[in-house]
Structures are given as C-alpha cells and as structure tokens.
PDB file of N, CA and C in Angstrom:
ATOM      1  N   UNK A   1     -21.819  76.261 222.779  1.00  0.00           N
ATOM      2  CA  UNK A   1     -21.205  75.388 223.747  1.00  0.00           C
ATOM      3  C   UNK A   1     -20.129  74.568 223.044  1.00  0.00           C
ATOM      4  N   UNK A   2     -18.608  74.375 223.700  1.00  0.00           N
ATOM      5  CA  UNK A   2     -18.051  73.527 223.158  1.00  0.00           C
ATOM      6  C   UNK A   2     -17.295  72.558 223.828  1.00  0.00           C
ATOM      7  N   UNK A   3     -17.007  71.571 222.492  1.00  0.00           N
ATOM      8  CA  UNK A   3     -16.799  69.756 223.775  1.00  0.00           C
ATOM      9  C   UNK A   3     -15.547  70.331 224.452  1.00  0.00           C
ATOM     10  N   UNK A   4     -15.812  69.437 225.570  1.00  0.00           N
ATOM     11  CA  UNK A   4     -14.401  69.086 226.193  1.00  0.00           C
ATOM     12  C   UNK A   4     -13.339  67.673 226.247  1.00  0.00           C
ATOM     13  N   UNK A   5     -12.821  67.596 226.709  1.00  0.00           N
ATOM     14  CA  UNK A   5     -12.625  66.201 227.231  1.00  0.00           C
ATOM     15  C   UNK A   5     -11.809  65.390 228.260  1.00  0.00           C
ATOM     16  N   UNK A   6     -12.610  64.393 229.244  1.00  0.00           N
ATOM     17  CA  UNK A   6     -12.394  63.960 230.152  1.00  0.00           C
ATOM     18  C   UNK A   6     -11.840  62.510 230.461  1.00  0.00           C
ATOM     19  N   UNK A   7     -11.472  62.164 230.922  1.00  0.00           N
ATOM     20  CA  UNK A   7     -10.676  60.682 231.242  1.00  0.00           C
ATOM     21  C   UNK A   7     -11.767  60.284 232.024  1.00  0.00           C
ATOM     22  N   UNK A   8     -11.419  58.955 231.392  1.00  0.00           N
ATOM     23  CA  UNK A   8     -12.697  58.175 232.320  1.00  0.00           C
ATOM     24  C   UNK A   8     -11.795  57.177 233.376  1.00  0.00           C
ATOM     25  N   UNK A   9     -12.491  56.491 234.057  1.00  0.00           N
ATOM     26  CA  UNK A   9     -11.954  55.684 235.882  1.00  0.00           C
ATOM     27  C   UNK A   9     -10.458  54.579 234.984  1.00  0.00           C
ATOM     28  N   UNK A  10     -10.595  54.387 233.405  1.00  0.00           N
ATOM     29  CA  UNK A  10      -9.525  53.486 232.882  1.00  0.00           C
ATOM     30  C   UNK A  10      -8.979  54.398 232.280  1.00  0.00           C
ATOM     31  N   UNK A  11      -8.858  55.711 232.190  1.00  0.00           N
ATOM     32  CA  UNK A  11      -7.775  57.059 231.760  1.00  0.00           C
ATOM     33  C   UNK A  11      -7.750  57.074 230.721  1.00  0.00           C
ATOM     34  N   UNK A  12      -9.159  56.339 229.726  1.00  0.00           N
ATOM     35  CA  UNK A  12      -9.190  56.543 228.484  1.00  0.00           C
ATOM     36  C   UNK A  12     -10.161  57.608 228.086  1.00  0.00           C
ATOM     37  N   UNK A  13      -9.930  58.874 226.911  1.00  0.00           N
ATOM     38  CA  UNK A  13     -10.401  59.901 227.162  1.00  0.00           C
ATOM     39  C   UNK A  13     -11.766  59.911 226.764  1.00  0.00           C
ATOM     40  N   UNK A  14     -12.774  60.879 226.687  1.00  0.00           N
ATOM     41  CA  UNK A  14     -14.288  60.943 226.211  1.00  0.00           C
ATOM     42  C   UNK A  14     -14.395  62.309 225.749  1.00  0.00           C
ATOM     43  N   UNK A  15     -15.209  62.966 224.948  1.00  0.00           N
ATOM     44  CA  UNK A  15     -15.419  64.093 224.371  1.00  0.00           C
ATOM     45  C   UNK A  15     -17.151  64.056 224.838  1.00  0.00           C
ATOM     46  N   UNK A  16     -17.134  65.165 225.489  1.00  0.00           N
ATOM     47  CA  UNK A  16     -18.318  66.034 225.952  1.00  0.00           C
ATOM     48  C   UNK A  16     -18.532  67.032 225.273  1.00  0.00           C
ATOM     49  N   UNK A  17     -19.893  67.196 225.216  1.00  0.00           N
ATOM     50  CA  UNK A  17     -20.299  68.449 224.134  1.00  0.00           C
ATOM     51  C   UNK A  17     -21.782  68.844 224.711  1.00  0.00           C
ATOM     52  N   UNK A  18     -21.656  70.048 225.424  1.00  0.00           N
ATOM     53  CA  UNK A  18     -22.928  70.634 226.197  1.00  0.00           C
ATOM     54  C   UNK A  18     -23.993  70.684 224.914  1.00  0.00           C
ATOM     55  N   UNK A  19     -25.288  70.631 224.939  1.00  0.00           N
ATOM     56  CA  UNK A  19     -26.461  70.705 224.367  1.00  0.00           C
ATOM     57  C   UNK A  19     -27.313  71.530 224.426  1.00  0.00           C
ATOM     58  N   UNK A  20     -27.723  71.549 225.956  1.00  0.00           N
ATOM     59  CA  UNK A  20     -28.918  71.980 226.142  1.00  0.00           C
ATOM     60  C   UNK A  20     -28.821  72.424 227.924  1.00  0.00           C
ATOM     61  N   UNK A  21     -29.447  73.560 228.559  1.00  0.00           N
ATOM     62  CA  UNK A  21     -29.363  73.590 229.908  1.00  0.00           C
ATOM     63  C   UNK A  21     -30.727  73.895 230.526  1.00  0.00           C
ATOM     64  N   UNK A  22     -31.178  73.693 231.387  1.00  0.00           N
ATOM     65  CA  UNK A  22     -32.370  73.922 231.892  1.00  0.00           C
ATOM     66  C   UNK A  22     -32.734  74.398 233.228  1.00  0.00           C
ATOM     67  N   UNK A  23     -33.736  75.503 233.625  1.00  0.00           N
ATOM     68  CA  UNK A  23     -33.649  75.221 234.834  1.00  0.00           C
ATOM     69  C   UNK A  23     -35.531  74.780 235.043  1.00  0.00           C
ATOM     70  N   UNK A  24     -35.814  73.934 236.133  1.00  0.00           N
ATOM     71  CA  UNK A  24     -37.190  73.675 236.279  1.00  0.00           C
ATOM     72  C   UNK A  24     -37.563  74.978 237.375  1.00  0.00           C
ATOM     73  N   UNK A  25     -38.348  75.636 236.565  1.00  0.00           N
ATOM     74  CA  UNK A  25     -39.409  75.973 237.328  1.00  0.00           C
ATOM     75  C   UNK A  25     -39.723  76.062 239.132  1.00  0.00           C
ATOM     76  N   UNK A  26     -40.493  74.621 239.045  1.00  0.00           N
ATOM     77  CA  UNK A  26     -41.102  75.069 240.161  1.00  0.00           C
ATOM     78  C   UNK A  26     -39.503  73.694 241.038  1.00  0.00           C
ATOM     79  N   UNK A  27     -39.287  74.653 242.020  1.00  0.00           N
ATOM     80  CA  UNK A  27     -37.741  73.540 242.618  1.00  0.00           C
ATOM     81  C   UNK A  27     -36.709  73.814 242.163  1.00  0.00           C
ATOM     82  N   UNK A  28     -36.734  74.540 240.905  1.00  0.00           N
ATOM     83  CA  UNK A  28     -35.113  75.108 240.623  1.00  0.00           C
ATOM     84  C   UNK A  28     -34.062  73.959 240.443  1.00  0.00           C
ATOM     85  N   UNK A  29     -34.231  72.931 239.993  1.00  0.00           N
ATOM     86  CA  UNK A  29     -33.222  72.040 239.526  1.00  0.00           C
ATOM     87  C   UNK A  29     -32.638  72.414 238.549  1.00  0.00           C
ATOM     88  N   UNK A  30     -31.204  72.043 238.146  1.00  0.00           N
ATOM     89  CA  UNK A  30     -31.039  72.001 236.832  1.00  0.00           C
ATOM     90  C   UNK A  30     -30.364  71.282 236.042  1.00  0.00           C
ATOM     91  N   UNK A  31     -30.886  71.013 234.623  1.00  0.00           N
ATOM     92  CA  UNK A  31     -30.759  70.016 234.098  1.00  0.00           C
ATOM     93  C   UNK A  31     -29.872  70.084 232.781  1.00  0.00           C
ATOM     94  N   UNK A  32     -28.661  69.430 232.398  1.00  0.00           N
ATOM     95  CA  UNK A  32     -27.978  69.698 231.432  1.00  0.00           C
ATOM     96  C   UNK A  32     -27.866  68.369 230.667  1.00  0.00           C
ATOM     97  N   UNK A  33     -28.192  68.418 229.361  1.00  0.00           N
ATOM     98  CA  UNK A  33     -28.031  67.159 228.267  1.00  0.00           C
ATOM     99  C   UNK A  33     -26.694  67.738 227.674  1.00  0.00           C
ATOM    100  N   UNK A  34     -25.596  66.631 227.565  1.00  0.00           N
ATOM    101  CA  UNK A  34     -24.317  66.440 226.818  1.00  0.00           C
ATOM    102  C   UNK A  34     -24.236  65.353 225.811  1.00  0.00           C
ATOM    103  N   UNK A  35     -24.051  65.317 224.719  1.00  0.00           N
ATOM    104  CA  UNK A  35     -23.677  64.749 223.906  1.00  0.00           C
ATOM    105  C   UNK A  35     -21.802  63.522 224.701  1.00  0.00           C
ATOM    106  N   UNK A  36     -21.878  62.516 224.621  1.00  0.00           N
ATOM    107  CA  UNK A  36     -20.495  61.694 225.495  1.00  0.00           C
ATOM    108  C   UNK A  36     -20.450  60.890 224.075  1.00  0.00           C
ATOM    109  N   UNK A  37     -19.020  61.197 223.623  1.00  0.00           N
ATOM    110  CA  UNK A  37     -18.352  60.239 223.012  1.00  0.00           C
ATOM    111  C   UNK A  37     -17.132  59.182 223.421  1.00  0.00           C
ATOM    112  N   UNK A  38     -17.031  57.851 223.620  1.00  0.00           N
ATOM    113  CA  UNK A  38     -16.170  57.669 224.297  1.00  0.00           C
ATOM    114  C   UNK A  38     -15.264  57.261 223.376  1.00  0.00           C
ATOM    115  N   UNK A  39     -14.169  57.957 223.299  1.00  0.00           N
ATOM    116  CA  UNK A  39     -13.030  57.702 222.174  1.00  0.00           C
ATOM    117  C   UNK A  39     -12.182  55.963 221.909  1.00  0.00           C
ATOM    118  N   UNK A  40     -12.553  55.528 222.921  1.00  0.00           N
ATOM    119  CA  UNK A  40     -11.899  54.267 222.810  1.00  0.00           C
ATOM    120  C   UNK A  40     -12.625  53.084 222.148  1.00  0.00           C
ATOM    121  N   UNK A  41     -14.195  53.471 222.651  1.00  0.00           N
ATOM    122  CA  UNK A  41     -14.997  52.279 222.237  1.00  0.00           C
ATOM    123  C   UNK A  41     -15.803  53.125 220.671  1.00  0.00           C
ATOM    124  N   UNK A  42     -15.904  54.003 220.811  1.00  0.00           N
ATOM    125  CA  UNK A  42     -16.624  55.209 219.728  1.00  0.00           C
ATOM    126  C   UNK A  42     -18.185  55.308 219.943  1.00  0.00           C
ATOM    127  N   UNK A  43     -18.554  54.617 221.460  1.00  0.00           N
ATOM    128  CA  UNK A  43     -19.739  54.608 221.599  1.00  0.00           C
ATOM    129  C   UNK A  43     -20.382  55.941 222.279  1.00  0.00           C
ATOM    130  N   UNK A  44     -21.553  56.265 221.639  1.00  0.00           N
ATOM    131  CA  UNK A  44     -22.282  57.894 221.758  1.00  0.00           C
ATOM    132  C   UNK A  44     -23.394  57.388 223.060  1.00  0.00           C
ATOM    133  N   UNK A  45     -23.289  58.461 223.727  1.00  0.00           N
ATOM    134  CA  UNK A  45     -24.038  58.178 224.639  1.00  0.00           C
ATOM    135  C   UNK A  45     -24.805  59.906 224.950  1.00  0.00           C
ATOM    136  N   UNK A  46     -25.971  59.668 226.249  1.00  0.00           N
ATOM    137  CA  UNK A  46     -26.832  60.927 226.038  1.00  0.00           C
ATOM    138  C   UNK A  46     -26.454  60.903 227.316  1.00  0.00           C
ATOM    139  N   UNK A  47     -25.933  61.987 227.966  1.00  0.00           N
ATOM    140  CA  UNK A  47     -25.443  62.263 229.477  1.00  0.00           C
ATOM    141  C   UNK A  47     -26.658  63.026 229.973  1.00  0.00           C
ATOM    142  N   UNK A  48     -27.587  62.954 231.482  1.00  0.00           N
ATOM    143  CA  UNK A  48     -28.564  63.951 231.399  1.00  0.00           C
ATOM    144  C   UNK A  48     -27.614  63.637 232.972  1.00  0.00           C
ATOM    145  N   UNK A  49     -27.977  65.308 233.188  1.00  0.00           N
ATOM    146  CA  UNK A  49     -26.827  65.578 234.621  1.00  0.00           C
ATOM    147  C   UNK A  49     -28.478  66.145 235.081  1.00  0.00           C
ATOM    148  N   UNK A  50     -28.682  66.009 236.576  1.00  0.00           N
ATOM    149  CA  UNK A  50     -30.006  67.042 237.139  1.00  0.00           C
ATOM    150  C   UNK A  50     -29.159  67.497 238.911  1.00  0.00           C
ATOM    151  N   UNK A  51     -28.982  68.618 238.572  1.00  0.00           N
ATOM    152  CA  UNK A  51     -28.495  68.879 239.935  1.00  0.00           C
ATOM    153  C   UNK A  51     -29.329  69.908 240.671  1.00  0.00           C
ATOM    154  N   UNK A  52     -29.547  68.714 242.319  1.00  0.00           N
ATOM    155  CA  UNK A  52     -30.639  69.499 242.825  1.00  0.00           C
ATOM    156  C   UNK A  52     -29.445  70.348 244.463  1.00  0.00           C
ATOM    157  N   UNK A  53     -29.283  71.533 244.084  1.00  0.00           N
ATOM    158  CA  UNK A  53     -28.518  71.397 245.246  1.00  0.00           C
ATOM    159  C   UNK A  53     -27.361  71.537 245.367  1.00  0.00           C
ATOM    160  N   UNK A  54     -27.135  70.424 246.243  1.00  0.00           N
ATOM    161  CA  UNK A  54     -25.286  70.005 246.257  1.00  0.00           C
ATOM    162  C   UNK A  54     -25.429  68.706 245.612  1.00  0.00           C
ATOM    163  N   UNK A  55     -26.732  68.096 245.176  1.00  0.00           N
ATOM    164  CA  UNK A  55     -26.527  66.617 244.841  1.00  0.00           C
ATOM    165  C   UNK A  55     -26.697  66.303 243.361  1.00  0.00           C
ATOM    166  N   UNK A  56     -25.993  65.495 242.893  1.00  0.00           N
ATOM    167  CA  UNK A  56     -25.971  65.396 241.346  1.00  0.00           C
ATOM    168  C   UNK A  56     -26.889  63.858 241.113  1.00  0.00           C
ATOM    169  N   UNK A  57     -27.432  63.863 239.756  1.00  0.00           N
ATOM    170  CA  UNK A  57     -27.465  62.885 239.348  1.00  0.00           C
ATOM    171  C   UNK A  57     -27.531  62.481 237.648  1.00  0.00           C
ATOM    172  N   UNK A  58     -27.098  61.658 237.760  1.00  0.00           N
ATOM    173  CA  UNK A  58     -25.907  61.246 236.382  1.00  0.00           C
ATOM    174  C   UNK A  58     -26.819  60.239 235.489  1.00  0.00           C
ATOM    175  N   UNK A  59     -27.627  60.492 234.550  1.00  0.00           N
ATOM    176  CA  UNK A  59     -27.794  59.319 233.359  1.00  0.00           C
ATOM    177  C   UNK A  59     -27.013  59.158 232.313  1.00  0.00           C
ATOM    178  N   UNK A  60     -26.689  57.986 231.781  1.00  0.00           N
ATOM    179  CA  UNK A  60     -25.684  57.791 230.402  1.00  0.00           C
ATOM    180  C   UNK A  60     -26.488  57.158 229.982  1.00  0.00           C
ATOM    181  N   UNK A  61     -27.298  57.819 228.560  1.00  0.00           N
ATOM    182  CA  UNK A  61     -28.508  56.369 228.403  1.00  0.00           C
ATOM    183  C   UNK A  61     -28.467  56.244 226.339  1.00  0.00           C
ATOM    184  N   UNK A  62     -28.424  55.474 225.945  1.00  0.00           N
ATOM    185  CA  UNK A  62     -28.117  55.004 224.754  1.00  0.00           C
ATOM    186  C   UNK A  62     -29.409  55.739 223.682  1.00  0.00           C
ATOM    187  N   UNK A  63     -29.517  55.965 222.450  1.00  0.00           N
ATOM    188  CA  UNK A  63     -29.990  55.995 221.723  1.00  0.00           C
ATOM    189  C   UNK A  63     -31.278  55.994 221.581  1.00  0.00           C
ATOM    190  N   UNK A  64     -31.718  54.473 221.891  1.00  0.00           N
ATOM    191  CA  UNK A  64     -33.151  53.738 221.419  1.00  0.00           C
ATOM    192  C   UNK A  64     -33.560  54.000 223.272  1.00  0.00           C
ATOM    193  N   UNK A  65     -33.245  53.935 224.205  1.00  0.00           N
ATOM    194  CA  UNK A  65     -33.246  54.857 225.262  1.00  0.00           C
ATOM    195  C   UNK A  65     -33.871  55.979 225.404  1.00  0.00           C
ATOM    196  N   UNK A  66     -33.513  57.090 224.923  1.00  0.00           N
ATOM    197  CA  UNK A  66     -33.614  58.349 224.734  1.00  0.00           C
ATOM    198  C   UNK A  66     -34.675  58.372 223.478  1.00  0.00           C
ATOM    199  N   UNK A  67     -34.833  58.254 222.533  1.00  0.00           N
ATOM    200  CA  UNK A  67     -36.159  58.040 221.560  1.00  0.00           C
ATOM    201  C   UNK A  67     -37.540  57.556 222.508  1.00  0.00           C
ATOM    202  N   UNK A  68     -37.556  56.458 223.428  1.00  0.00           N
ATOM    203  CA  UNK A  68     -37.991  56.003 223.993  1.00  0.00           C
ATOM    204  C   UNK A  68     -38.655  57.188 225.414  1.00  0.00           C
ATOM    205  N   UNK A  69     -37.905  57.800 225.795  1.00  0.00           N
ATOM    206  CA  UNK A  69     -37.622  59.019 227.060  1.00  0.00           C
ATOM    207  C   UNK A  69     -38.469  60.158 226.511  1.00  0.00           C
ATOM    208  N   UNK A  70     -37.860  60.667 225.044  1.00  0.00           N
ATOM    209  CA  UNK A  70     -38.205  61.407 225.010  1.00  0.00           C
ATOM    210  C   UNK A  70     -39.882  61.117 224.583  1.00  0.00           C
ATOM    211  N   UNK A  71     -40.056  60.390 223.541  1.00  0.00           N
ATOM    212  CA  UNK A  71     -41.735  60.369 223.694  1.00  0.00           C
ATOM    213  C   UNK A  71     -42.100  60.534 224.460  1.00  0.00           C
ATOM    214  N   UNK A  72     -42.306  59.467 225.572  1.00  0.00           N
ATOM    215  CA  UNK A  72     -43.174  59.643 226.739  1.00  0.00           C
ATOM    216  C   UNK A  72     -43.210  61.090 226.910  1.00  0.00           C
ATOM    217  N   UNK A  73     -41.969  61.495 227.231  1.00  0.00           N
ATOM    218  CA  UNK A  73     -42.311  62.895 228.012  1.00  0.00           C
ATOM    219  C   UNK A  73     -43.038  63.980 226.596  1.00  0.00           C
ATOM    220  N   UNK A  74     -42.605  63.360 225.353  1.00  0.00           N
ATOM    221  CA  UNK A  74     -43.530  64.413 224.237  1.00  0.00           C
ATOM    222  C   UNK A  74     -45.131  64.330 224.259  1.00  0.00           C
ATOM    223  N   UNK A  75     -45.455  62.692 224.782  1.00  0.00           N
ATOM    224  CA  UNK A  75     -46.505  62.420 225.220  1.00  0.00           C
ATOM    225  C   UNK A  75     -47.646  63.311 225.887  1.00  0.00           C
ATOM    226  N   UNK A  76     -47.031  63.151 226.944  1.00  0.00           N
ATOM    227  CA  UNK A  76     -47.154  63.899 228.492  1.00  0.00           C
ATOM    228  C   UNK A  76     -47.516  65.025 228.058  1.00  0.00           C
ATOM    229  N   UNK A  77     -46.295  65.823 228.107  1.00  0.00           N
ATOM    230  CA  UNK A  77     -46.836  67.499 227.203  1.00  0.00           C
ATOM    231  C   UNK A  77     -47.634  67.922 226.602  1.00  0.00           C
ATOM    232  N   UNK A  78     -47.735  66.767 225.836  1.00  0.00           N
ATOM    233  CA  UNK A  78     -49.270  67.339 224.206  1.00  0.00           C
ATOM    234  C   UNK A  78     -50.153  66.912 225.117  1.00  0.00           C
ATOM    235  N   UNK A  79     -50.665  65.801 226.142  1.00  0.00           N
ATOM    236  CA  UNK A  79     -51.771  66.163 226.951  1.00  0.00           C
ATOM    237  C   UNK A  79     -52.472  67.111 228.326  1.00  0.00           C
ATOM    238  N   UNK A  80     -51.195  67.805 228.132  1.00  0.00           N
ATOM    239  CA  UNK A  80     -51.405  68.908 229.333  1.00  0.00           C
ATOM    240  C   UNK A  80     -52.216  70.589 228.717  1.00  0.00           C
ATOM    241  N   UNK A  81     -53.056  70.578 229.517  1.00  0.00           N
ATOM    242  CA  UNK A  81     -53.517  72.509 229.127  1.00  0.00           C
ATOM    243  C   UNK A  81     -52.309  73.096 228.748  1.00  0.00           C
ATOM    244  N   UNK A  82     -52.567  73.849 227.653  1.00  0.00           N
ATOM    245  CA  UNK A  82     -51.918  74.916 227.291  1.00  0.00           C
ATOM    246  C   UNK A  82     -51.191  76.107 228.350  1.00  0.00           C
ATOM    247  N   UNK A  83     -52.275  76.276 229.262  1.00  0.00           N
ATOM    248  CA  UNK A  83     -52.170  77.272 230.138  1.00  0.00           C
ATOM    249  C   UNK A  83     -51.238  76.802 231.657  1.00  0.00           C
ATOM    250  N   UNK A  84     -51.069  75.281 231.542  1.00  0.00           N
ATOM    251  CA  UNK A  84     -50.088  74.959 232.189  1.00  0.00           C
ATOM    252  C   UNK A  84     -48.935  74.575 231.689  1.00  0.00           C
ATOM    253  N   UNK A  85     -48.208  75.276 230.612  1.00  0.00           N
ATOM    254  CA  UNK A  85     -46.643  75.341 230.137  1.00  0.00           C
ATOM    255  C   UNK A  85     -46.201  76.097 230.568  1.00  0.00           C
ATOM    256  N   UNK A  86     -44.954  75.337 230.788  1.00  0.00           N
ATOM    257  CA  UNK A  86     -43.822  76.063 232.024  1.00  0.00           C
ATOM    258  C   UNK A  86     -43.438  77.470 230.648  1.00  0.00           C
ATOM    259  N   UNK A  87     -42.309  78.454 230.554  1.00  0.00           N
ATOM    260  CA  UNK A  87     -41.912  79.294 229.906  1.00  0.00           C
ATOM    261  C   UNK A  87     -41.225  78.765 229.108  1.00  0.00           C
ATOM    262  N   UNK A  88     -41.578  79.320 227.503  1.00  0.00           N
ATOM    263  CA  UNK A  88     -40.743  79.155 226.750  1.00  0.00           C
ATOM    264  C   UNK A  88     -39.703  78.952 226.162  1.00  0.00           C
ATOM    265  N   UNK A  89     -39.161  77.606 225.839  1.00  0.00           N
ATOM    266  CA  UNK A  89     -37.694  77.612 225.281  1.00  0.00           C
ATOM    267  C   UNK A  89     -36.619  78.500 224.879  1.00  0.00           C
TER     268      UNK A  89
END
C-alpha cells in the first residue's frame, strides 16, 4: 500500500498511508487503518475508516488512544473460545 496525499478543510496537505483492510465477518463492514501525517503540524494520527454501506465512519485517534483501543480489544480476544475466531489474518 502506498501514502497519498490530501488537503485538509485549511488546504494544508496530510500524507496517508493504508495499513491494514478488513472485512467483518458476520455484517460485512469494512474496516481500513491509515497511518495520517499532518504535514503542517507533524502530528501522527491513527485514521480507522468502518464503512457500513453507503455510510462512513471516521476515527482520528492519537497514540496513547490506540495503545489503549487496542488492548481492550487484545483483551477481549484472549478471552473468547478458540472455536469462536473469526478467519485468519
């Protein structure tokens, strides 16, 4: 995957860089993590896009954020049956 880059609502630019894509299972959403650099401020951000549909929805969530996100959900996982994991990465 490689970055792109987009102007933001003050026409200052940002560098996107796809990660990761997903689709869920059961509902068929799908979910894409981007790496967002915003060139002006140099601040990194974790973009999680989930589009169900025609409808999008947009997180920009910081660092200690996302450390935070992802446990829980690493949490979650390690206490679920084995035999209920979705398919392999």
């Amino acid at each position: 995957m490689t970055a792109s880059r987009a102007a933001t609502d003050d026409s200052r630019p940002m560098q996107i860089t796809p990660l990761q894509r997903l689709t869920v299972p059961l509902g068929g959403q799908e979910i894409e993590l981007q790496d967002v650099l915003h060139d002006a401020e140099g601040m990194r951000l974790l973009r999680i896009r989930i589009r169900e549909r025609a409808r999008f929805t947009i997180f920009d969530i910081d660092p200690a954020t996302a450390r935070q996100w992802g446990a829980a959900m690493q949490r979650w996982a390690d206490e679920q049956p084995t035999a209920a994991a979705g398919p392999a990465a």
